[in-house]
PDB file of N, CA and C in Angstrom:
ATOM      1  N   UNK A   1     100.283 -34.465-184.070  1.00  0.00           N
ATOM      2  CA  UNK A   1     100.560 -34.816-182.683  1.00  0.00           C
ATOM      3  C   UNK A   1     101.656 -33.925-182.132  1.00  0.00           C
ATOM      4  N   UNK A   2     101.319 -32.951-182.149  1.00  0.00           N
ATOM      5  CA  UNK A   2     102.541 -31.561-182.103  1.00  0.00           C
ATOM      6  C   UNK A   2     102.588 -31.633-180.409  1.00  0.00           C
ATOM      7  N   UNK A   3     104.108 -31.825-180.170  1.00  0.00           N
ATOM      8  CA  UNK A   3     104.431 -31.874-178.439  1.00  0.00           C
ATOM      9  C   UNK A   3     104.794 -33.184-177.991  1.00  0.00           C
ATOM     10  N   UNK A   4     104.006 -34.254-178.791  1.00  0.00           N
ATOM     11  CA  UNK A   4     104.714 -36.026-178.718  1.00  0.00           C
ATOM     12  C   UNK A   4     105.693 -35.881-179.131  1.00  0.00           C
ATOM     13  N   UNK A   5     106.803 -36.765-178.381  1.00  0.00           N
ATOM     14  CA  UNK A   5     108.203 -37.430-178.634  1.00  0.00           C
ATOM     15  C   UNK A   5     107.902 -37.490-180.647  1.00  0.00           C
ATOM     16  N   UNK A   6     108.952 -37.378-181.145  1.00  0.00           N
ATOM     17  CA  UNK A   6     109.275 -37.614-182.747  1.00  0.00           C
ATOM     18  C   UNK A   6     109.048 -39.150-182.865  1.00  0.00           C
ATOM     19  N   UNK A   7     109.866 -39.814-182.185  1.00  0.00           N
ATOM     20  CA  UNK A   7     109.220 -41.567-182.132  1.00  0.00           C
ATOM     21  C   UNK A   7     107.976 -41.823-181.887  1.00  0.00           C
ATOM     22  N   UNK A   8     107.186 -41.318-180.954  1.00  0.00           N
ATOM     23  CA  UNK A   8     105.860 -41.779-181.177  1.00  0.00           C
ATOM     24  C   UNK A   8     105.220 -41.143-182.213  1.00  0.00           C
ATOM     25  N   UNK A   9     105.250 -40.509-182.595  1.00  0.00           N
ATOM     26  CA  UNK A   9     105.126 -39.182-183.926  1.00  0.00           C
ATOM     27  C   UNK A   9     104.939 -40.538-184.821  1.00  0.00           C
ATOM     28  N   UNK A  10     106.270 -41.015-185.108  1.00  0.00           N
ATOM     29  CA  UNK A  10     106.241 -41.775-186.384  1.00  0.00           C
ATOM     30  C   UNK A  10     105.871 -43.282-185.646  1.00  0.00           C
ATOM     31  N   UNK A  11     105.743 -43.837-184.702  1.00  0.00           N
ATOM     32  CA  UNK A  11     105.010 -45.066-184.651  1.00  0.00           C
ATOM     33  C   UNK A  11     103.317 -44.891-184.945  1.00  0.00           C
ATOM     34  N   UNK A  12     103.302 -43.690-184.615  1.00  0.00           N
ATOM     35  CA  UNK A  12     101.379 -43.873-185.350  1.00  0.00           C
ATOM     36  C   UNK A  12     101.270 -43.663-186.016  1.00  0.00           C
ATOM     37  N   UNK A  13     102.532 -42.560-187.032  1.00  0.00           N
ATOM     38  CA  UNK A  13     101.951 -42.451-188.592  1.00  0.00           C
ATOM     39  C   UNK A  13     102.112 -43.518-188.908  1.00  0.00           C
ATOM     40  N   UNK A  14     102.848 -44.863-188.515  1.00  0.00           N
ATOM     41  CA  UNK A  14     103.162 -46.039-189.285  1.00  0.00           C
ATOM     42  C   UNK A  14     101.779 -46.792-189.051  1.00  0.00           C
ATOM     43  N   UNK A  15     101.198 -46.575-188.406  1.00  0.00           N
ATOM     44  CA  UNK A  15     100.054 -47.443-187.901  1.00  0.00           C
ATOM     45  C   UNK A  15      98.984 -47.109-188.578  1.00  0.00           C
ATOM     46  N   UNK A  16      98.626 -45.865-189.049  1.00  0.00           N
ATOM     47  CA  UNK A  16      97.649 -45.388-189.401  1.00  0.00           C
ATOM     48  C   UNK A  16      97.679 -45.707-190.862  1.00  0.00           C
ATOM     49  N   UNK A  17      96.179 -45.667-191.256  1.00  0.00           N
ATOM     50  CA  UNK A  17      95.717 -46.134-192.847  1.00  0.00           C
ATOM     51  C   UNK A  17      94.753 -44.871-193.570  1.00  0.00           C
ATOM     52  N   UNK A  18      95.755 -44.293-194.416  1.00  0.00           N
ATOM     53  CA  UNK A  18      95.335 -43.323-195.330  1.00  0.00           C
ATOM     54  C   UNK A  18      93.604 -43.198-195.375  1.00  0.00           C
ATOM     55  N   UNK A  19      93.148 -41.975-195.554  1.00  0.00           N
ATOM     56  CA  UNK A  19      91.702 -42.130-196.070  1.00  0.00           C
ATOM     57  C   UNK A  19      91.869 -41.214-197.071  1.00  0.00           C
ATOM     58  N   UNK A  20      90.378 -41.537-197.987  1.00  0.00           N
ATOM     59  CA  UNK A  20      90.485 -41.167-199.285  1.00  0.00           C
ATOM     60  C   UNK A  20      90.322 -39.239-199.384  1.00  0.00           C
ATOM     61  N   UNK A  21      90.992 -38.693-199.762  1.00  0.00           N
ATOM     62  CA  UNK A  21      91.318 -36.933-199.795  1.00  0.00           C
ATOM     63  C   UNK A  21      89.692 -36.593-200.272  1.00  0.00           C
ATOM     64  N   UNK A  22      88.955 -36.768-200.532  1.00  0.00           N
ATOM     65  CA  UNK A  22      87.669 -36.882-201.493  1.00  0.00           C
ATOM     66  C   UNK A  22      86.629 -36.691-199.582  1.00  0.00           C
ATOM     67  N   UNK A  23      86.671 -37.539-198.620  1.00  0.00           N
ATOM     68  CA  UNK A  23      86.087 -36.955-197.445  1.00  0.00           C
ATOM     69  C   UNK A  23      86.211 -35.638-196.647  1.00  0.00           C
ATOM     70  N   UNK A  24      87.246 -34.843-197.426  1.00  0.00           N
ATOM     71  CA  UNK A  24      87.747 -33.456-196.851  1.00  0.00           C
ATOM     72  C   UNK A  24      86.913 -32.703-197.685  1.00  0.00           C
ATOM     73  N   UNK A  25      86.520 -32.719-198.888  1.00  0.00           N
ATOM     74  CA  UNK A  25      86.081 -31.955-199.801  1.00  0.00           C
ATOM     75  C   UNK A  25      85.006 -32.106-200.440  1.00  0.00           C
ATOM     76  N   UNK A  26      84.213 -33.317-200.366  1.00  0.00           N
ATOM     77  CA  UNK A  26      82.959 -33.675-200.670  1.00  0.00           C
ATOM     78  C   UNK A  26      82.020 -33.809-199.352  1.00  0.00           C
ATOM     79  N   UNK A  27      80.421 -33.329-199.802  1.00  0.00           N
ATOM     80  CA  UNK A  27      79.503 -33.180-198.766  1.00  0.00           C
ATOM     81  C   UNK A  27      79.644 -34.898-198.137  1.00  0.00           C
ATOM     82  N   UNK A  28      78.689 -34.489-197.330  1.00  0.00           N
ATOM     83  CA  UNK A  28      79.033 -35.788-196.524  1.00  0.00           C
ATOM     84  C   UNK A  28      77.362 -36.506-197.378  1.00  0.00           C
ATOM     85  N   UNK A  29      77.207 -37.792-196.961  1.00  0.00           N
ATOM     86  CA  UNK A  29      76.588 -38.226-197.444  1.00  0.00           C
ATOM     87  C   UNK A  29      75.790 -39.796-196.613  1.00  0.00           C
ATOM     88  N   UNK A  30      74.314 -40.123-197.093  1.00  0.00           N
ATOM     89  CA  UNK A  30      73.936 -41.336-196.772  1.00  0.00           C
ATOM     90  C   UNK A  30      72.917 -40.819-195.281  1.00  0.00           C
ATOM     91  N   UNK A  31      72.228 -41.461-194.642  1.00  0.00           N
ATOM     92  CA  UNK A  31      71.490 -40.698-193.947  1.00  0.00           C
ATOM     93  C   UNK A  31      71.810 -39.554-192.863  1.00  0.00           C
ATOM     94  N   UNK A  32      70.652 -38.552-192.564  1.00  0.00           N
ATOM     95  CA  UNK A  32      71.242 -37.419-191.625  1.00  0.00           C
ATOM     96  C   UNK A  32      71.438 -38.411-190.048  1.00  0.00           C
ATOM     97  N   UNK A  33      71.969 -38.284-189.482  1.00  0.00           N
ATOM     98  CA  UNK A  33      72.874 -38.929-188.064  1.00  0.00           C
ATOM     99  C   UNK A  33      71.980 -38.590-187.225  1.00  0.00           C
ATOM    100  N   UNK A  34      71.367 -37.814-187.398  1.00  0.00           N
ATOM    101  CA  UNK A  34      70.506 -37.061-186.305  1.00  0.00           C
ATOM    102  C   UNK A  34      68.987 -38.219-185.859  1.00  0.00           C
ATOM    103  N   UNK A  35      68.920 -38.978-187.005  1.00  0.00           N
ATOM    104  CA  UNK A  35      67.928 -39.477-186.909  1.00  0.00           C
ATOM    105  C   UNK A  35      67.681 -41.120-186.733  1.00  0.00           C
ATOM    106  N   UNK A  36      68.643 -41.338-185.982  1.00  0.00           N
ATOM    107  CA  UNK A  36      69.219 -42.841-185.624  1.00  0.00           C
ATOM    108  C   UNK A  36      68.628 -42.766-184.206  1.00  0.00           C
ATOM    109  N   UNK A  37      68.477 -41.503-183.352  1.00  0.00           N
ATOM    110  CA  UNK A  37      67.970 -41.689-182.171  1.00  0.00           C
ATOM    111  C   UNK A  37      68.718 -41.845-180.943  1.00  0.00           C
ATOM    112  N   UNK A  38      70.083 -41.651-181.434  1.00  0.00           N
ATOM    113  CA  UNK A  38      71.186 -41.496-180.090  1.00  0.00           C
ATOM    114  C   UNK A  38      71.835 -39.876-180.099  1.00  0.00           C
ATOM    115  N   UNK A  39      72.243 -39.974-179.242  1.00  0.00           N
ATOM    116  CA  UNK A  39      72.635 -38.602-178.864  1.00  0.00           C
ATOM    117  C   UNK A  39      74.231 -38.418-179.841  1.00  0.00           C
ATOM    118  N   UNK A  40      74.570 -36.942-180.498  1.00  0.00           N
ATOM    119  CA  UNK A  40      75.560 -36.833-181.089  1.00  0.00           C
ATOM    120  C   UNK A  40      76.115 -35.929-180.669  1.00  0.00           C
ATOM    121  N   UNK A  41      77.552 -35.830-180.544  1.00  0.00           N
ATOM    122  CA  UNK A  41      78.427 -34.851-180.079  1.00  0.00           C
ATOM    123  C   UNK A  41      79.847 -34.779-180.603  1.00  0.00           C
ATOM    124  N   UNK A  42      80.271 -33.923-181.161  1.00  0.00           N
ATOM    125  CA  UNK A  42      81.389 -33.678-181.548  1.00  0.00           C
ATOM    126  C   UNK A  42      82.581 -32.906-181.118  1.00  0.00           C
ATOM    127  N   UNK A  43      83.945 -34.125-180.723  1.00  0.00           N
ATOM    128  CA  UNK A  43      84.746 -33.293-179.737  1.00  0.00           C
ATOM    129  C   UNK A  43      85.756 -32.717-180.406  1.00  0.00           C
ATOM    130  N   UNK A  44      86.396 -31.916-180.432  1.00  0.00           N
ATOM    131  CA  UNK A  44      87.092 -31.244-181.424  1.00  0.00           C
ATOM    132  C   UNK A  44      88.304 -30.439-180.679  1.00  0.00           C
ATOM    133  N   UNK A  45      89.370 -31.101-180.824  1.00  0.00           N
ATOM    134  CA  UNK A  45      90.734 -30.772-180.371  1.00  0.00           C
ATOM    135  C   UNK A  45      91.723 -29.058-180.345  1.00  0.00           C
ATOM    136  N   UNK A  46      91.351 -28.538-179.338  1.00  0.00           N
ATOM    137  CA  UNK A  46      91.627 -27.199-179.430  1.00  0.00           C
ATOM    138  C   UNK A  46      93.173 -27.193-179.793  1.00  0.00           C
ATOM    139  N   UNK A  47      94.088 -27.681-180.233  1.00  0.00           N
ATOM    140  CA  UNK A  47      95.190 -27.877-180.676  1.00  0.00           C
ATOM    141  C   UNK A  47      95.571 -28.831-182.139  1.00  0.00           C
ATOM    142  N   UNK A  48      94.317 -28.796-182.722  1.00  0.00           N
ATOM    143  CA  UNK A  48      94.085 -29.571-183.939  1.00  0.00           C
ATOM    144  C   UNK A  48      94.691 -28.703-185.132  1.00  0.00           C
ATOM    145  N   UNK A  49      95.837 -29.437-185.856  1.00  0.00           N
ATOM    146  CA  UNK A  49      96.328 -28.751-186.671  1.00  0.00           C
ATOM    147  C   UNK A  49      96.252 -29.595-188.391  1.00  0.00           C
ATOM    148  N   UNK A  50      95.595 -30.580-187.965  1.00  0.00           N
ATOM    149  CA  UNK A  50      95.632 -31.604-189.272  1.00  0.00           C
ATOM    150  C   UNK A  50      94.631 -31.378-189.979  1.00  0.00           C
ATOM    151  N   UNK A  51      93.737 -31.457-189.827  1.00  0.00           N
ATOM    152  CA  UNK A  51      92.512 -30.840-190.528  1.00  0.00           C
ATOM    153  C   UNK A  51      92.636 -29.571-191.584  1.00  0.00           C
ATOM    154  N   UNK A  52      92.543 -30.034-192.947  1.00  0.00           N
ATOM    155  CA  UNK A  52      92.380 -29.011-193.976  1.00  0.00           C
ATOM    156  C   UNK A  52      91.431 -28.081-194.009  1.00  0.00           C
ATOM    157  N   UNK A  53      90.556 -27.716-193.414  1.00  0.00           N
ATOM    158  CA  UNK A  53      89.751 -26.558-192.939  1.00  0.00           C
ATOM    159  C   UNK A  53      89.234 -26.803-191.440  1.00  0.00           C
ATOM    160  N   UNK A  54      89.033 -25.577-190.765  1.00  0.00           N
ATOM    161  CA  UNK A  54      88.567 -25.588-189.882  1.00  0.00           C
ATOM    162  C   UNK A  54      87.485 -26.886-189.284  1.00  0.00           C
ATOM    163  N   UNK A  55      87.506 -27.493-187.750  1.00  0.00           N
ATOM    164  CA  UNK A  55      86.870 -28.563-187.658  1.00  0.00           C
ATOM    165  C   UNK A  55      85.651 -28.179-187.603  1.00  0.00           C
ATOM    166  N   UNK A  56      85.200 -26.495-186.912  1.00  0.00           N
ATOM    167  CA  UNK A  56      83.756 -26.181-186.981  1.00  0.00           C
ATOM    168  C   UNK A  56      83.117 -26.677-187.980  1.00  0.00           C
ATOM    169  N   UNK A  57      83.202 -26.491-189.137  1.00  0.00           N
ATOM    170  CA  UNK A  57      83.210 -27.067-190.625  1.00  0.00           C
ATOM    171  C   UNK A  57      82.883 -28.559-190.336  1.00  0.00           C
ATOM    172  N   UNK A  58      83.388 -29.013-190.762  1.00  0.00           N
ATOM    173  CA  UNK A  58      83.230 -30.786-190.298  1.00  0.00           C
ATOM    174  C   UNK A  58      81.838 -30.658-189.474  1.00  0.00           C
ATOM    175  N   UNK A  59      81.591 -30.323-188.385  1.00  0.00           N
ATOM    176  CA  UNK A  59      81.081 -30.544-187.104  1.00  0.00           C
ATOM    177  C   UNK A  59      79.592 -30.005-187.929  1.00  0.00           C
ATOM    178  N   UNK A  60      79.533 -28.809-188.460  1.00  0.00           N
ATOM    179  CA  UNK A  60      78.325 -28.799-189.090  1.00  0.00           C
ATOM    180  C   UNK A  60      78.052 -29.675-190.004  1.00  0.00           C
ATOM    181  N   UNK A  61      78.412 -30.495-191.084  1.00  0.00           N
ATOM    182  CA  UNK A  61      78.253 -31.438-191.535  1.00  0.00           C
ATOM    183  C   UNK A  61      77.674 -32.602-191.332  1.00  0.00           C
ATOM    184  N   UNK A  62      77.532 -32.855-189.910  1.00  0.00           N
ATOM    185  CA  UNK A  62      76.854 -33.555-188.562  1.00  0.00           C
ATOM    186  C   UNK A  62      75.929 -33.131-188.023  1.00  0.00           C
ATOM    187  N   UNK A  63      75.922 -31.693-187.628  1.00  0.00           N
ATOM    188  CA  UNK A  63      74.815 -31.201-186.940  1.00  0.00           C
ATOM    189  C   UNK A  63      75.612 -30.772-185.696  1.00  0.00           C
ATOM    190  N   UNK A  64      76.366 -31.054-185.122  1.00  0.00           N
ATOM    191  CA  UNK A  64      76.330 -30.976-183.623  1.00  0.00           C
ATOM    192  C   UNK A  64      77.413 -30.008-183.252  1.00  0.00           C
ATOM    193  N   UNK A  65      77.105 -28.423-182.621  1.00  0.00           N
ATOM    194  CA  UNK A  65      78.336 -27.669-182.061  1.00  0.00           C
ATOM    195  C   UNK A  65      79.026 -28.079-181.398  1.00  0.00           C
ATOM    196  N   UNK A  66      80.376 -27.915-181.941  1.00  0.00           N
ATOM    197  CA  UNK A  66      81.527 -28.810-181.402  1.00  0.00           C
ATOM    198  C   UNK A  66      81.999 -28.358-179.746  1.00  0.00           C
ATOM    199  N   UNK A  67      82.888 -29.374-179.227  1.00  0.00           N
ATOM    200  CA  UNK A  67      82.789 -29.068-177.665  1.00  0.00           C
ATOM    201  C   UNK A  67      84.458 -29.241-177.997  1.00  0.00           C
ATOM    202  N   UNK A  68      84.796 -28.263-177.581  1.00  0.00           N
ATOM    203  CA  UNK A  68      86.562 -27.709-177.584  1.00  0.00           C
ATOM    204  C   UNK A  68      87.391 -28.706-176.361  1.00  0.00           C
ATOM    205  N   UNK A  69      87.784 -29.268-176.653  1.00  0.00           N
ATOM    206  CA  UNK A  69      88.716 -30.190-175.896  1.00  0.00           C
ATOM    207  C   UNK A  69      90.398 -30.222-175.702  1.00  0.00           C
ATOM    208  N   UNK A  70      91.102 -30.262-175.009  1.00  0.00           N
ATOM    209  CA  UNK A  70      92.704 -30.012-174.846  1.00  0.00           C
ATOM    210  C   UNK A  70      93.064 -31.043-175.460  1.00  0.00           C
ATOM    211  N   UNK A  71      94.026 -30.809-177.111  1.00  0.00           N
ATOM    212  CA  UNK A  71      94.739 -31.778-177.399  1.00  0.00           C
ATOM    213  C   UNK A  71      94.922 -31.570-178.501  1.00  0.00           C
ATOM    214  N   UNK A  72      95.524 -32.568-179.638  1.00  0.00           N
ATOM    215  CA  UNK A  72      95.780 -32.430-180.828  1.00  0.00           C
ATOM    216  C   UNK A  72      94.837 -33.184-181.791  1.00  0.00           C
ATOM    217  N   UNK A  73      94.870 -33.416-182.847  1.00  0.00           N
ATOM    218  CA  UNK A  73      94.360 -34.106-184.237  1.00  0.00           C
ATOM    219  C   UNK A  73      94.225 -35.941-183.179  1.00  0.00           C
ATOM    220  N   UNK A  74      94.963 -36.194-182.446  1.00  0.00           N
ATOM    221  CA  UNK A  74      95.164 -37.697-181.425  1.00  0.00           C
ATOM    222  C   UNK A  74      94.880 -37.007-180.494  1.00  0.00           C
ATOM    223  N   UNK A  75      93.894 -36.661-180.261  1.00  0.00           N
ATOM    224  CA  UNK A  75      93.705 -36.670-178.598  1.00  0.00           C
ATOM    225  C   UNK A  75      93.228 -37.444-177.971  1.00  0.00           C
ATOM    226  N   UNK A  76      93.086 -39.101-178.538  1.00  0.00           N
ATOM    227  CA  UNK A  76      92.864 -39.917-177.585  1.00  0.00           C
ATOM    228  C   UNK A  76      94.285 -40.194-177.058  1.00  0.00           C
ATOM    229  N   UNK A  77      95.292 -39.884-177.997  1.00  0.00           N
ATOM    230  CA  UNK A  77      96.534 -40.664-177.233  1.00  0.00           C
ATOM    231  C   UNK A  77      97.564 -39.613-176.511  1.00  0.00           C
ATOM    232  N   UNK A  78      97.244 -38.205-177.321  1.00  0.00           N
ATOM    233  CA  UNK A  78      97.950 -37.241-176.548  1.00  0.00           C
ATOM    234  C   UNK A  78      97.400 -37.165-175.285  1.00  0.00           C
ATOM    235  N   UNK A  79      95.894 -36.883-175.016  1.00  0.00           N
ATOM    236  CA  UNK A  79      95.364 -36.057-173.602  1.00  0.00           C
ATOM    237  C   UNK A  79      94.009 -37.289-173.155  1.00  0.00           C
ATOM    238  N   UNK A  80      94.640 -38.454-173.413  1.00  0.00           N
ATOM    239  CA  UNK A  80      93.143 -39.434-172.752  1.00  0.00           C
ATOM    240  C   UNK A  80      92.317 -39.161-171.921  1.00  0.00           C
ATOM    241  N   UNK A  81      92.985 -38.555-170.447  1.00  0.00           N
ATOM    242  CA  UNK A  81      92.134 -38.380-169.425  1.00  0.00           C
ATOM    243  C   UNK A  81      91.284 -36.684-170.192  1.00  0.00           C
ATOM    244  N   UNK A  82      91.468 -36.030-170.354  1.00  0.00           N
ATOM    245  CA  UNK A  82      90.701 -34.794-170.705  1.00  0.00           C
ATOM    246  C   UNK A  82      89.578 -35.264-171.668  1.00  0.00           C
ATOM    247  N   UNK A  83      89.661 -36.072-172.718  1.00  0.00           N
ATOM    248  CA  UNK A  83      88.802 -36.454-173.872  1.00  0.00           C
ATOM    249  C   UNK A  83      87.471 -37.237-172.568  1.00  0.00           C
ATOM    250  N   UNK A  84      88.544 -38.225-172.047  1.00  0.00           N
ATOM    251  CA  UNK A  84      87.361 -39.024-171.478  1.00  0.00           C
ATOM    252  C   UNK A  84      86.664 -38.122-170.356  1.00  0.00           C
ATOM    253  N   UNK A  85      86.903 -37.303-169.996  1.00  0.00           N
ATOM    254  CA  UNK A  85      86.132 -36.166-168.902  1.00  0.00           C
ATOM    255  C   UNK A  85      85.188 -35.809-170.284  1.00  0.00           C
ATOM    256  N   UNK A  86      85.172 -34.774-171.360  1.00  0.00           N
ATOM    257  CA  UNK A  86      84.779 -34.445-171.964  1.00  0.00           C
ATOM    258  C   UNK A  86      83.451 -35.322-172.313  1.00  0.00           C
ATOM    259  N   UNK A  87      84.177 -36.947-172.605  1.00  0.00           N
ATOM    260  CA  UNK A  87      82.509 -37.391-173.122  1.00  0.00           C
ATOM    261  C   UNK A  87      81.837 -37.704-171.762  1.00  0.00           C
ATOM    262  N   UNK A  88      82.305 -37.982-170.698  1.00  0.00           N
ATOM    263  CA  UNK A  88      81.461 -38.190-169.615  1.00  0.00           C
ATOM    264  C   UNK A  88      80.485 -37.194-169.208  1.00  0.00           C
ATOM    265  N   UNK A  89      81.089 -35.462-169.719  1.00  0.00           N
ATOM    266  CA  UNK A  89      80.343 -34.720-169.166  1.00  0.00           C
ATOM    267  C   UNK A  89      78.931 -34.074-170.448  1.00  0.00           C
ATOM    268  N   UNK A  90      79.345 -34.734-171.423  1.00  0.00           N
ATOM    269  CA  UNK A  90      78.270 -34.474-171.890  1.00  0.00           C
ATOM    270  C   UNK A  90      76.885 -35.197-171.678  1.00  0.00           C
ATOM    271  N   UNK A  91      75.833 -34.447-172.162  1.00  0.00           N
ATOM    272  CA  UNK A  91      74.421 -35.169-171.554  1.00  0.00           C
ATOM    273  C   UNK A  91      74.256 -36.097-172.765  1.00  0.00           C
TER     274      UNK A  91
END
């Protein structure tokens, strides 16, 4: 959350619940997403620094070319209004 106040910094790391290191580095798994029949899109924070490899990465894992959005690793809480333009404007 690079650019948030240091206090809010650490009120969401306090909030937040670890996930297992094993989803960064293992294929993804269980059915392809694609085939549930809703539309998929992946928004991906042009200021994303948390992510252990690139998010393009991730995003193929899904299927869906990622759509570059203003914000960080939180960009629902850093840049709300930009995220929510973003999913509105997709089809």
């Amino acid at each position: 959350m690079q650019g948030a106040a240091p206090e809010v910094q650490q009120l969401v790391a306090d909030l937040l619940t670890p996930m297992p290191g094993d989803y960064f580095l293992d294929p993804a798994e269980g059915p392809a997403v694609t085939t549930l029949g809703i539309p998929l899109h992946y928004l991906l924070g042009d200021e994303d620094h948390a992510l252990p490899h690139p998010g393009e990465l991730f995003a193929q894992r899904a299927g869906p070319t990622p759509i570059a959005v203003p914000g960080t690793h939180e960009g629902l809480l850093t840049h709300p209004e930009e995220i929510a333009k973003a999913i509105l404007a997709v089809d």
